[in-house]
Protein backbone atom coordinates (compact mmCIF):
# COMPACT_ATOMS: atom_id res chain seq x y z
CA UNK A 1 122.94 115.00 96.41
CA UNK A 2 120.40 114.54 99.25
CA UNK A 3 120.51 110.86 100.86
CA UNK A 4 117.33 108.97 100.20
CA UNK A 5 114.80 108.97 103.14
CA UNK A 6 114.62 105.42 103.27
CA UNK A 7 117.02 102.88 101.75
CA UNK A 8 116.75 99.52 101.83
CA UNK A 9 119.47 97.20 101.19
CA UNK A 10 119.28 93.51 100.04
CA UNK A 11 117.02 92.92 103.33
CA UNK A 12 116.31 89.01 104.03
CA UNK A 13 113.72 88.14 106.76
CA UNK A 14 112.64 84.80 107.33
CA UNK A 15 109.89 82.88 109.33
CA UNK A 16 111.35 79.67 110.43
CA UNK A 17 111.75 77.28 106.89
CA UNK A 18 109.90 80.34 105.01
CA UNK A 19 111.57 83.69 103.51
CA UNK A 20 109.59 86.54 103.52
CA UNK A 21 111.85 88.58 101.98
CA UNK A 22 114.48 87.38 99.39
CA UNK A 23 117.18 90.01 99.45
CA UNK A 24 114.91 93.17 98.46
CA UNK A 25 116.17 96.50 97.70
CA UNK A 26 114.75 99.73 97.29
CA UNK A 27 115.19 103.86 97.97
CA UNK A 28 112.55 105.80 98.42
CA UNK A 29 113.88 109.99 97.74
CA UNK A 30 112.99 113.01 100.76
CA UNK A 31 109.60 114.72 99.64
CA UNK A 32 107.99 112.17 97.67
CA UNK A 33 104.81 109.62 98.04
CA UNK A 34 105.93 106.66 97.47
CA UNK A 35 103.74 103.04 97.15
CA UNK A 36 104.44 99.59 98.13
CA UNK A 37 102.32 97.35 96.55
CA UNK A 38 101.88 93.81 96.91
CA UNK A 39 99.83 90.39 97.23
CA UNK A 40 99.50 89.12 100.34
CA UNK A 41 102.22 87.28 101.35
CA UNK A 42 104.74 89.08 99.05
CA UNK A 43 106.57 90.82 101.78
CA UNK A 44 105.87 93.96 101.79
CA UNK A 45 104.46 94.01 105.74
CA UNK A 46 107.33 93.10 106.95
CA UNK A 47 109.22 95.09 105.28
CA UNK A 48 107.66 98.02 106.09
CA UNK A 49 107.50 97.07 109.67
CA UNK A 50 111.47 96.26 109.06
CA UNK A 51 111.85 100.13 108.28
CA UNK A 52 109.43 101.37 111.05
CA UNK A 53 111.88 99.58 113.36
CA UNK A 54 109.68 96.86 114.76
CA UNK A 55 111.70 93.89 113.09
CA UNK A 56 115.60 93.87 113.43
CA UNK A 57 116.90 92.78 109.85
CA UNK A 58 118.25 89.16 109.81
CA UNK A 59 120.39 90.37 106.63
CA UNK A 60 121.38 93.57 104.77
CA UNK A 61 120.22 96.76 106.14
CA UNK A 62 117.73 99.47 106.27
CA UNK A 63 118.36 103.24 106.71
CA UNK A 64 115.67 105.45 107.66
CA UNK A 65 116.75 109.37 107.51
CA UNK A 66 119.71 108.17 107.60
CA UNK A 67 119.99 106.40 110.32
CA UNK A 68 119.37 102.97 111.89
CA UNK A 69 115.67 102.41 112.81
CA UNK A 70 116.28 99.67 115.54
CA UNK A 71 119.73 101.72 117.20
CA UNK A 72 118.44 105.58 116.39
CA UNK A 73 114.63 104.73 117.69
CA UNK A 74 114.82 107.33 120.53
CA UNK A 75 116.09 109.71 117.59
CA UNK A 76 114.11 108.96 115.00
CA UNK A 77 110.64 108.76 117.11
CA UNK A 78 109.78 112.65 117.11
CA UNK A 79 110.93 113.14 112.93
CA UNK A 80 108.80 109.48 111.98
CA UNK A 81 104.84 109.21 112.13
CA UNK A 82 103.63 105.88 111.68
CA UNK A 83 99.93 104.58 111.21
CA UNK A 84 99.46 101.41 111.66
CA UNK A 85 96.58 99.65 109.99
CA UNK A 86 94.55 99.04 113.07
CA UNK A 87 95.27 99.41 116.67
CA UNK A 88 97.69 102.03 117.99
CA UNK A 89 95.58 104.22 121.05
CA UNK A 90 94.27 103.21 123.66
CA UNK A 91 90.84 101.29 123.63
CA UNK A 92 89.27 103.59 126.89
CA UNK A 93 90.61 106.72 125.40
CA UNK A 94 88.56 109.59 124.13
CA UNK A 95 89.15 110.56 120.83
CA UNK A 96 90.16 113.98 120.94
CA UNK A 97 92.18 113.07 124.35
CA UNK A 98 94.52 110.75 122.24
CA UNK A 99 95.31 113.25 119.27
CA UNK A 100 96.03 116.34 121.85
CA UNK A 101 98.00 113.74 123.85
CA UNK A 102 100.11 113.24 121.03
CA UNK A 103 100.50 116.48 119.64
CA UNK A 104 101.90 117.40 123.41
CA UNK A 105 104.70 114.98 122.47
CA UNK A 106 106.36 117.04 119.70
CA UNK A 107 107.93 119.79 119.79
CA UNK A 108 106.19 122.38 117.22
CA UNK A 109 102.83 120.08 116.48
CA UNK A 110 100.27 121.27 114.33
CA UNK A 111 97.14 122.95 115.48
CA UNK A 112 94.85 120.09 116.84
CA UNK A 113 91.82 121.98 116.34
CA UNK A 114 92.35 122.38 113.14
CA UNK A 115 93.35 118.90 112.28
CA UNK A 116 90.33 117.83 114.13
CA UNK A 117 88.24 119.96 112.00
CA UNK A 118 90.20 119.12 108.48
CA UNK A 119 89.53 115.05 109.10
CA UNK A 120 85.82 115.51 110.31
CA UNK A 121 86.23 114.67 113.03
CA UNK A 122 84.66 117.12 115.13
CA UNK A 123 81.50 114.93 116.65
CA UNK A 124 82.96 112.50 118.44
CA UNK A 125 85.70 114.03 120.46
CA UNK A 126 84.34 112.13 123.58
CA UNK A 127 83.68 108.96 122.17
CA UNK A 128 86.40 105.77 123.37
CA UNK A 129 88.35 104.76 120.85
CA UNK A 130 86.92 101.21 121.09
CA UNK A 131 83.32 102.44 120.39
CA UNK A 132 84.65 104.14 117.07
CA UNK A 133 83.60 102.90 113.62
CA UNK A 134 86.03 101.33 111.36
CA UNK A 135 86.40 104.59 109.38
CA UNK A 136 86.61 106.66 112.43
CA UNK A 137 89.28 104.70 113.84
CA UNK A 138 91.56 105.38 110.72
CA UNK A 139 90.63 109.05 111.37
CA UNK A 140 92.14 109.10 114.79
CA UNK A 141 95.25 106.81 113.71
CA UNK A 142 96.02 109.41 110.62
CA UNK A 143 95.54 112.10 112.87
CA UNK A 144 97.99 110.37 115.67
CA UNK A 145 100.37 109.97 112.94
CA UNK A 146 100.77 113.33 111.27
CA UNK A 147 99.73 115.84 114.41
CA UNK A 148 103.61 115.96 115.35
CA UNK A 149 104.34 117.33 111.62
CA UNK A 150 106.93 114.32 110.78
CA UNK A 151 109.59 114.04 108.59
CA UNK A 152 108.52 110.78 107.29
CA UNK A 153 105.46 109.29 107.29
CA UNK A 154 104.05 105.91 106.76
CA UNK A 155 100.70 104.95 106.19
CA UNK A 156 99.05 101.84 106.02
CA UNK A 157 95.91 101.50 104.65
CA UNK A 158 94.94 105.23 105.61
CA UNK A 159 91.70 105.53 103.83
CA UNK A 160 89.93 101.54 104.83
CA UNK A 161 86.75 101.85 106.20
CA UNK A 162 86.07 106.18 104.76
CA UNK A 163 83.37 107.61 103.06
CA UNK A 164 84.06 109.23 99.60
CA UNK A 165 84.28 112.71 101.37
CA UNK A 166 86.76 111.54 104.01
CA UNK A 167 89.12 109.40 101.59
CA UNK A 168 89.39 112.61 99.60
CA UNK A 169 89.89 114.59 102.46
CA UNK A 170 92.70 112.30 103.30
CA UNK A 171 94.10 112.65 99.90
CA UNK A 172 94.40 116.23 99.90
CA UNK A 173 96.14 115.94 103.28
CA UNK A 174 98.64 113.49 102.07
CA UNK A 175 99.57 115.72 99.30
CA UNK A 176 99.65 119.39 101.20
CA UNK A 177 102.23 116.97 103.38
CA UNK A 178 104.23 116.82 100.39
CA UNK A 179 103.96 120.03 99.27
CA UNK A 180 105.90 121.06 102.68
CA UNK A 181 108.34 118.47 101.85
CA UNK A 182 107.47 115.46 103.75
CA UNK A 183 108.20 111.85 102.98
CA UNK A 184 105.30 109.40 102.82
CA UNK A 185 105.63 105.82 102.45
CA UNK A 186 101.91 104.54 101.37
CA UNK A 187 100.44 100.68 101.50
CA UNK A 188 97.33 100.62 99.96
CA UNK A 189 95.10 98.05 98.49
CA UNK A 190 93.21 100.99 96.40
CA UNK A 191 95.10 100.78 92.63
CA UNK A 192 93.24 104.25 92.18
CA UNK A 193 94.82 105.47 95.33
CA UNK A 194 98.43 104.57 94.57
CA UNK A 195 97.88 105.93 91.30
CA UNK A 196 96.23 109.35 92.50
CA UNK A 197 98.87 109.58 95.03
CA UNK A 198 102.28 108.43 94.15
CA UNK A 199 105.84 109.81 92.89
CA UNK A 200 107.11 106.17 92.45
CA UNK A 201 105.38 102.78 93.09
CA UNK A 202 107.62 99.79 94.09
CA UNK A 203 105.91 96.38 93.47
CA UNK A 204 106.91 93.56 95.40
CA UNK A 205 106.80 89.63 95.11
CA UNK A 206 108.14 86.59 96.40
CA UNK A 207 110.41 88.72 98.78
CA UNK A 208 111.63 91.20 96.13
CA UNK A 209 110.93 94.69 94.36
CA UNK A 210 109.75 92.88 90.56
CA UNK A 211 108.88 96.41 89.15
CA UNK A 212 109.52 100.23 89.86
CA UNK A 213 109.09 103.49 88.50
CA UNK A 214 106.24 106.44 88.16
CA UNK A 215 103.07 105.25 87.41
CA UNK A 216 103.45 106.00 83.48
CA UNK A 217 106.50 104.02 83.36
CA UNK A 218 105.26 101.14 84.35
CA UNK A 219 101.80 101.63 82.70
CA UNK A 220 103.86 101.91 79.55
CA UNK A 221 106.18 99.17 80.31
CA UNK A 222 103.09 96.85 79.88
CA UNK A 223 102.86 94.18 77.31
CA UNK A 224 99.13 94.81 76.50
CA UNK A 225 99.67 98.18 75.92
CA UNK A 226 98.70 99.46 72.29
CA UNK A 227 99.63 102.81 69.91
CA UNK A 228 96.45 103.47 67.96
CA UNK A 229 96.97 105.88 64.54
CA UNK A 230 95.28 106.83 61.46
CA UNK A 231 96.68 107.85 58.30
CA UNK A 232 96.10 106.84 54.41
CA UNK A 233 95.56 103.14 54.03
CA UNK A 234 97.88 100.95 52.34
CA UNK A 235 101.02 101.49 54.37
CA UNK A 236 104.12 99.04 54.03
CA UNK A 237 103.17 96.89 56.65
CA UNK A 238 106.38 94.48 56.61
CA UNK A 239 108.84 98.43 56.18
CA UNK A 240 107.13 99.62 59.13
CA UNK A 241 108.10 96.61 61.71
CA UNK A 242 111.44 96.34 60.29
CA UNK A 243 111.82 99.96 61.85
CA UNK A 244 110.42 99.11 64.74
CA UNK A 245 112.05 97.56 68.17
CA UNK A 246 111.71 93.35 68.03
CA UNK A 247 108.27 91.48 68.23
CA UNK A 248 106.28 95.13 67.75
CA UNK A 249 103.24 94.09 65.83
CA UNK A 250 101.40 96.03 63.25
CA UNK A 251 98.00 96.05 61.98
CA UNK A 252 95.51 97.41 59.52
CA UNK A 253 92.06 96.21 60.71
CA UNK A 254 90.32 98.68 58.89
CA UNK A 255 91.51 101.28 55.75
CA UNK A 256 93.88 103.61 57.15
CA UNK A 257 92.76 102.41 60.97
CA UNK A 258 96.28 100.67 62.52
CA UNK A 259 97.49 99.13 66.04
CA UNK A 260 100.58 98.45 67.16
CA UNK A 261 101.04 96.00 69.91
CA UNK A 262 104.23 95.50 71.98
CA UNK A 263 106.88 96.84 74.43
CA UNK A 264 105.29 100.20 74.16
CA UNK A 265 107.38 102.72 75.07
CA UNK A 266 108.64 106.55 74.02
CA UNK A 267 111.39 104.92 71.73
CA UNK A 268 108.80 102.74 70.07
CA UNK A 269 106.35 105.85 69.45
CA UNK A 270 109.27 108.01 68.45
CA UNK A 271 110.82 105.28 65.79
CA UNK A 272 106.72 104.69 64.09
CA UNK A 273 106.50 108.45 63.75
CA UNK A 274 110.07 108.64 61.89
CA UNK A 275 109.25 106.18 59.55
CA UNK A 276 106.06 107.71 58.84
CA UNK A 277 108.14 111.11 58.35
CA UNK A 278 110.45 109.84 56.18
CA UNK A 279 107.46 108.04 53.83
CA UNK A 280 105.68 111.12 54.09
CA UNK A 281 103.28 109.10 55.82
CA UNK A 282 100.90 111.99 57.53
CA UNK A 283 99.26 110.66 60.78
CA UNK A 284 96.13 112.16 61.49
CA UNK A 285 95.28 110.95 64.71
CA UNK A 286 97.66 108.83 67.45
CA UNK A 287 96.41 107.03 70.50
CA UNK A 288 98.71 105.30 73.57
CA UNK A 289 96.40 102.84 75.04
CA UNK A 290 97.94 101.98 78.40
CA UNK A 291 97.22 99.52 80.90
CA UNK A 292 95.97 100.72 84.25
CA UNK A 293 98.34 100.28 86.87
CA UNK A 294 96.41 97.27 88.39
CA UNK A 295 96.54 96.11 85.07
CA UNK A 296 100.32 96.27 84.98
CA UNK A 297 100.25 94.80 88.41
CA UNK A 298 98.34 91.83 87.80
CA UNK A 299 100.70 91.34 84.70
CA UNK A 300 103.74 91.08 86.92
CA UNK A 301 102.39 89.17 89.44
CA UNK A 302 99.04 86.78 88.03
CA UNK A 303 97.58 87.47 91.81
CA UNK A 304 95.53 90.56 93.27
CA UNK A 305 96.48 92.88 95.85
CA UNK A 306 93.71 91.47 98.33
């Protein structure tokens, strides 16, 4: 069984009188993308910077690749990219300076050119770094960050500040990463990015993970979630929710037009299609309405990710 590429084990950081993080947990598996959502102040940050190695945990502990990201730093640097949400090269440098700077750290790096050309970011090679746009700026850090073809990866924010072009761009990078088996860890305040992008999403509150699993799971996991079917009117109403898990809800609003509301999940839709089977109930059309997963998330938490 391969070890996980990052594991996390009830971690506790605090800030003087305040805890950041309340004994969180979490694994994140080799060759996945993986999200870390969050409200502000929910601890995700530090956590993440706990795992990039620039916090030692106060309790529990964090493995990344195995090893410890605080002790193992000189070994971990040249398998680890890391791009930070702002900040990271230096402010007099020239764009294209920085990113073949970098790639002359690493052993086998990728082709710079070609990176150069794949993030658009071919006109302003000579430009500082401190004259860069916003979106330009997360250019060069993305490119700083994968140009020595790393093991792991994470990302913060990578696609603030881009045009629709270049956060697609960025997208297709991200998974073509994957596809050659690397690990990215992703923080994102785009719902439609986490759910574009990730394996597994790991929500976290008040210092702990509060939800995990594949974006279906916990868009199906939601309370407001609704099973929408048709079939001849007239069905036992009172029969059918005595088949059906506890507090499932079902309707007829209109003739042979019903909704179930509940804990919707494959067990629910497979025990309503059983009971219609063994009525000989025909459904004629079935629907899954699912929250989105910012819907989920605001469920869980009552806050937004900004």
């Amino acid at each position: 069984m391969n070890q996980p590429a990052v594991e996390v084990t009830d971690l506790v950081m605090r800030y003087g009188d305040m805890t950041a993080v309340d004994g969180l947990s979490l694994s994140i598996a080799p060759g996945t993308v993986t999200s870390i959502l969050g409200p502000n102040g929910a601890g995700k940050t530090t956590t993440i910077e706990t795992c990039e190695g620039f916090r030692e945990p106060q309790s529990g502990s964090v493995r990344v690749l195995g090893l410890d990201p605080r002790a193992d730093a000189t070994a971990l640097r040249p398998r680890v990219g890391v791009m930070l949400q702002s900040g990271g090269a230096w402010s007099g440098a020239r764009t294209h300076e920085m990113v073949r700077h970098m790639a002359s750290l690493h052993a086998h790096p990728l082709d710079v050119d070609l990176l150069i050309e794949r993030l658009g970011m071919q006109h302003y090679g000579r430009t500082p770094y401190r004259r860069l746009s916003g979106g330009q700026q997360q250019r060069l850090s993305l490119a700083m960050a994968v140009v020595g073809r790393p093991e792991l990866l994470f990302l913060d924010e990578p696609t603030a500040g881009l045009d629709p072009a270049a956060r697609h761009a960025t997208w297709d990078l991200i998974n073509e990463l994957r596809g050659h088996g690397v690990t990215t860890v992703l923080s994102t305040h785009f719902m439609d990015e986490a759910e574009a992008l990730s394996d597994r999403v790991h929500i976290v509150d008040h210092g702990h993970v509060i939800a995990e699993g594949t974006v279906e799971e916990l868009a199906l996991t939601g309370a407001q979630n609704t099973i929408r079917f048709v079939a001849r009117s007239g069905i036992d109403l009172e029969a059918l929710m005595l088949a059906l898990p506890h507090d499932t809800k079902v309707d007829e609003p209109e003739a042979g037009s019903y909704v179930v509301t509940g804990e919707i999940d494959p067990a629910l839709l497979a025990s309503l299609t059983a009971w219609c089977a063994g009525q000989h109930v025909l459904i004629d059309s079935v629907l899954v309405e699912r929250q989105s997963l910012e819907d989920r998330f605001l469920d869980l938490t009552g806050r937004t990710l900004r």
